[in-house]
Protein backbone atom coordinates (compact mmCIF):
# COMPACT_ATOMS: atom_id res chain seq x y z
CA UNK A 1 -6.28 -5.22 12.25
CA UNK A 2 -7.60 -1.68 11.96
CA UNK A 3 -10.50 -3.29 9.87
CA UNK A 4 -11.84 -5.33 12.70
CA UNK A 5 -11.55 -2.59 15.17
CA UNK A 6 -13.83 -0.36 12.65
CA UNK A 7 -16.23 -3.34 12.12
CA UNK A 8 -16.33 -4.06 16.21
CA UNK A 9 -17.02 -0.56 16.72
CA UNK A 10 -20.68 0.06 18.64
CA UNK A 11 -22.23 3.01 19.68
CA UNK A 12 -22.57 2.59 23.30
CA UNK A 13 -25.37 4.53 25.82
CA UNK A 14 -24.99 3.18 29.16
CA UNK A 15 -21.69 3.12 30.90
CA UNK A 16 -20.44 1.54 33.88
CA UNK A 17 -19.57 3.68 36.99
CA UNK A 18 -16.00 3.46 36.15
CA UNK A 19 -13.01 6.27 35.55
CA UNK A 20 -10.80 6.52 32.40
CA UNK A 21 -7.57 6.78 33.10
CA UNK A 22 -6.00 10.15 32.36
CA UNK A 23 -3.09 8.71 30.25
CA UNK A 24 -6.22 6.87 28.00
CA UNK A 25 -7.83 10.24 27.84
CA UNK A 26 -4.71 12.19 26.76
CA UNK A 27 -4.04 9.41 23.41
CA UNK A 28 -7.80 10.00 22.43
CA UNK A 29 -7.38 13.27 22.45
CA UNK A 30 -4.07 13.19 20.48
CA UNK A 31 -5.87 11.08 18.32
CA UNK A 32 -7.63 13.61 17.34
CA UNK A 33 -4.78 16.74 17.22
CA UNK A 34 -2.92 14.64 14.63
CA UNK A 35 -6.07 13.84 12.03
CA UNK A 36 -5.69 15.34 9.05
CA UNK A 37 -7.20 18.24 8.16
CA UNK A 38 -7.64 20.21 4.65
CA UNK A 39 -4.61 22.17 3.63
CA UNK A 40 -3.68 21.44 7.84
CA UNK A 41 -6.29 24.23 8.38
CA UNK A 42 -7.14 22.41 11.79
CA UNK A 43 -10.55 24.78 12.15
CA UNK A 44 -11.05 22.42 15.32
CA UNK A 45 -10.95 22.63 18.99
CA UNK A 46 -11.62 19.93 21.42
CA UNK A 47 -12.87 20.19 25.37
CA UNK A 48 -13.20 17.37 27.49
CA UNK A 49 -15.69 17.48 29.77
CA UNK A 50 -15.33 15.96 33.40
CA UNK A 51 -17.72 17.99 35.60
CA UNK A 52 -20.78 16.62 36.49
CA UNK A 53 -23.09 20.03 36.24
CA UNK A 54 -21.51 20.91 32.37
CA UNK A 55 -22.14 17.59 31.66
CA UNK A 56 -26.31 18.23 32.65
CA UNK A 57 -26.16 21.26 30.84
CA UNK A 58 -24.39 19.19 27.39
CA UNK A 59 -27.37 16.76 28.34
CA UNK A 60 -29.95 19.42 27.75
CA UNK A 61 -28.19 20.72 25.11
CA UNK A 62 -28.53 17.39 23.35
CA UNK A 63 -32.53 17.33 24.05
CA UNK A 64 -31.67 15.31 27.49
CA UNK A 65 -30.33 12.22 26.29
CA UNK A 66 -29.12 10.36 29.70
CA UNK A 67 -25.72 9.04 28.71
CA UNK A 68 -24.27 12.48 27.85
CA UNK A 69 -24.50 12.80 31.58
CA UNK A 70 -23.80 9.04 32.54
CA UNK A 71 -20.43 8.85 30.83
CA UNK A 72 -17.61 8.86 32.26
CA UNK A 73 -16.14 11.71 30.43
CA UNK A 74 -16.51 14.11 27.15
CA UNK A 75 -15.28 15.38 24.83
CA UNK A 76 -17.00 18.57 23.28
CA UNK A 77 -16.03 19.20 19.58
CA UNK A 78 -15.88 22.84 18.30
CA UNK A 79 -15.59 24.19 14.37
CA UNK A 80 -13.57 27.18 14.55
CA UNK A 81 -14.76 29.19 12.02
CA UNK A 82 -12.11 31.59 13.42
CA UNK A 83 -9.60 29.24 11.97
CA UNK A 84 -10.05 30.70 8.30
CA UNK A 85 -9.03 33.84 9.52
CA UNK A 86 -6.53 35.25 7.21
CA UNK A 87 -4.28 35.69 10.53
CA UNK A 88 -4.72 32.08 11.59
CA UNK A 89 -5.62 30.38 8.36
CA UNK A 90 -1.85 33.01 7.20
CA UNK A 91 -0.09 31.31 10.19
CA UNK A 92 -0.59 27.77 9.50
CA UNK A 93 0.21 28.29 5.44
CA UNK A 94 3.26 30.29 6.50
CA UNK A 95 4.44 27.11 8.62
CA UNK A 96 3.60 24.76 5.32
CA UNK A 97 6.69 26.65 3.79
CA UNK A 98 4.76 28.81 1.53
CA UNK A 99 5.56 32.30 0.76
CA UNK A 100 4.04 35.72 1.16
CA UNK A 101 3.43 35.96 -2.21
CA UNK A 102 2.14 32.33 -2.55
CA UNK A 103 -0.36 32.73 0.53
CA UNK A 104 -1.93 35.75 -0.85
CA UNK A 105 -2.70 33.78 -4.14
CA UNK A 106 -4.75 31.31 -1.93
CA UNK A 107 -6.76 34.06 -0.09
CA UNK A 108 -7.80 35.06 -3.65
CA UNK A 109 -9.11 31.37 -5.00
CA UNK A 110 -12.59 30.07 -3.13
CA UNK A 111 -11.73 26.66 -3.73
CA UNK A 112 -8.71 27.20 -1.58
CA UNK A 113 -10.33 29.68 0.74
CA UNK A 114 -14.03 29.31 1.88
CA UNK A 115 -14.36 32.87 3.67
CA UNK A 116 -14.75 33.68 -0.19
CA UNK A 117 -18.02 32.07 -0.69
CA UNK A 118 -19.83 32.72 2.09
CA UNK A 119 -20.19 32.19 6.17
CA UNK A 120 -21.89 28.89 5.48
CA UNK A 121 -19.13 27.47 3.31
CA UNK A 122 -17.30 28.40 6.09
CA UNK A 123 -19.00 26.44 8.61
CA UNK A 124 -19.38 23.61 5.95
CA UNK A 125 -15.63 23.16 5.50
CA UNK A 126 -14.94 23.46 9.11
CA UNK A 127 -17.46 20.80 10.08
CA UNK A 128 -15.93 18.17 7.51
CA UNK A 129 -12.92 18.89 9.33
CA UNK A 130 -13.86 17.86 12.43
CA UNK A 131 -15.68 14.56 11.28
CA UNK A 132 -12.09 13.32 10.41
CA UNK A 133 -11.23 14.50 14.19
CA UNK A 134 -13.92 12.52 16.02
CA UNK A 135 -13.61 9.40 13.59
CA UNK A 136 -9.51 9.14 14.86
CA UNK A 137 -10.46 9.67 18.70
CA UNK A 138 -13.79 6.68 18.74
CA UNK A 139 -10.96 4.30 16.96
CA UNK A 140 -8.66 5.12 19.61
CA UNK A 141 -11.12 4.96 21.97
CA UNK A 142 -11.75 1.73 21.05
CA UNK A 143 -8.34 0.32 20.48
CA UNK A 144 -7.56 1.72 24.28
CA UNK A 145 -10.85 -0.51 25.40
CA UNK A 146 -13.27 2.35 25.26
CA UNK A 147 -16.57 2.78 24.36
CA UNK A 148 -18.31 6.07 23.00
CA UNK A 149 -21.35 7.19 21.07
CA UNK A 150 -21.19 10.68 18.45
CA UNK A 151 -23.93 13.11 20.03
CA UNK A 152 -25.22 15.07 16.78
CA UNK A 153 -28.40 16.10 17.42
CA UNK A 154 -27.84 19.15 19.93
CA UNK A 155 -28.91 22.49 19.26
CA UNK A 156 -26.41 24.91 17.34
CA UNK A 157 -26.73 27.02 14.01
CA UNK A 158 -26.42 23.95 11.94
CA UNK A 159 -30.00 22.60 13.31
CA UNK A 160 -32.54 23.50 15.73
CA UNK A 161 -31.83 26.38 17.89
CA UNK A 162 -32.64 26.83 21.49
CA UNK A 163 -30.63 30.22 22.13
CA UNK A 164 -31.36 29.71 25.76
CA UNK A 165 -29.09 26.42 26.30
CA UNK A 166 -27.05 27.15 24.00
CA UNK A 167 -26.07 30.91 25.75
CA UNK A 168 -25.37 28.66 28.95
CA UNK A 169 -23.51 26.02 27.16
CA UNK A 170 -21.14 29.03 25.50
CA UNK A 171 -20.63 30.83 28.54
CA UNK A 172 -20.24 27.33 30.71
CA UNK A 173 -17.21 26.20 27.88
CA UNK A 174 -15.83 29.97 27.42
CA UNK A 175 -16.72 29.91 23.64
CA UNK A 176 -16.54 32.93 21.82
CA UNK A 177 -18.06 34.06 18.50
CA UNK A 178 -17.21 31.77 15.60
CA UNK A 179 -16.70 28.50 17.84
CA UNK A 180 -19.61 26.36 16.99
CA UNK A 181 -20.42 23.05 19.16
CA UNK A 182 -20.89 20.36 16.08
CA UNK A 183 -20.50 17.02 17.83
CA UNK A 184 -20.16 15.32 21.42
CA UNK A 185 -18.30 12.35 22.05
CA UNK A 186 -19.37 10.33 25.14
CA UNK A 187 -16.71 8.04 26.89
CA UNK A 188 -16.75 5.14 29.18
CA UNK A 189 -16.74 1.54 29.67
CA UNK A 190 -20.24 -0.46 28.56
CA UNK A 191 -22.44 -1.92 31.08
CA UNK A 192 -22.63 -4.74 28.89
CA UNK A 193 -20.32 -6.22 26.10
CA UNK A 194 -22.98 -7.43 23.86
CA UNK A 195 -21.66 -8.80 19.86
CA UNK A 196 -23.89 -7.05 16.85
CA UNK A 197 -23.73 -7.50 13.52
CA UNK A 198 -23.59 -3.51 11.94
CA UNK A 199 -27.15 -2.91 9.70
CA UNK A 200 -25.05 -1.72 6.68
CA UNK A 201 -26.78 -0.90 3.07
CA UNK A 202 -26.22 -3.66 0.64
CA UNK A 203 -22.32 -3.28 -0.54
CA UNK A 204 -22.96 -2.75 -3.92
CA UNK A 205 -25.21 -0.15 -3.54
CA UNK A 206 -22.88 2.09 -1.63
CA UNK A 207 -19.48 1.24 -3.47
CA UNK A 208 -18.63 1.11 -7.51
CA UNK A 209 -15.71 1.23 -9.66
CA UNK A 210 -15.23 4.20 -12.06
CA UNK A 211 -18.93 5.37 -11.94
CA UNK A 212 -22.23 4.73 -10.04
CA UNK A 213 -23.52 1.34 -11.33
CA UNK A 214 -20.17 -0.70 -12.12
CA UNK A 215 -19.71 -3.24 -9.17
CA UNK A 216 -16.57 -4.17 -7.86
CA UNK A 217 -15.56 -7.74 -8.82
CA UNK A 218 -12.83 -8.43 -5.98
């Protein structure tokens, strides 16, 4: 059941010495090219990572933490801000089936289209896209028999900034201007298979019925 993979789910930080086989890698990936995304905007782009030196640099990128370099593979995910480009953003609409007339109404509502409120809103929407992204590829990581851990605290223009690594990091992955570096996804296979029991907030704190108080009876 897709429950019990979700509930057996574990971050994981030390990783046998161990390859992933490339067809494993390529249905993570597509995991994550058929999430959904907001109006199929897809503001995403995903690199996996192999190479031993990149993977240092991602490392110090991520204020050193040893298993970005220990796993087995990565994969690097990127908000496109680009994406909302009235070209690209026009493209993908156009594919949807609407109309010329009916995509131009869109550009002119900020609900619809963040560039109207603002290069943060931008980012904003573009980094809840790619949560969805990385939530598909760790389930299918696990389903294949893989283990990961989400790298968020890395410097980038949503946090703490260290222009230096992050220049290298850019120029190392060939990103250009408006491709941000949100989230790293480690890969591999654990050291040891150890059972937890997930630290969750009490159930009825976190989940109501109709409004914020009502528990749920069933």
């Amino acid at each position: 059941m897709l429950l019990d993979l979700i509930k057996n789910r574990k971050s994981v930080r030390e990783y046998l010495e161990k390859d992933i086989p490339n067809e494993d890698l390529k249905k993570i990936l597509q995991a994550g090219y058929y999430a959904p995304s907001w109006m199929n905007s897809q503001p995403w782009k995903f690199i996996l990572v192999k190479n031993p030196e990149v993977k240092k640099l991602l490392s110090e990128l991520s204020g050193n933490q040893n298993h970005v370099k220990s796993a087995n593979a990565l994969i690097v995910c990127i908000a496109d801000k680009n994406g909302w480009s009235k070209e690209e953003f026009g493209k993908v609409l156009a594919q949807r089936g609407i109309k010329e007339s009916g995509i131009e109404k869109i550009f002119n509502i900020p609900m619809l289209y963040p560039p109207l409120l603002g290069e943060d809103k931008v980012l904003l929407r573009s980094v809840e896209q790619v949560t969805y992204a990385v939530s598909y590829m760790m389930l299918e990581a696990k389903e294949l028999g893989i283990d990961s851990c989400i790298i968020g605290a890395i410097s980038n223009e949503a946090t703490i900034k260290n222009e230096d690594i992050i220049e290298k990091v850019n120029k190392a992955l060939n990103l250009k201007e408006g491709e941000v570096l949100i989230t790293i996804i480690t890969l591999g296979y654990a050291k040891e298979q150890t059972q937890t029991v997930k630290q969750r907030k009490d159930f009825n704190s976190v989940i109501h019925f109709e409004s914020i108080g009502n528990k749920i009876d069933f």
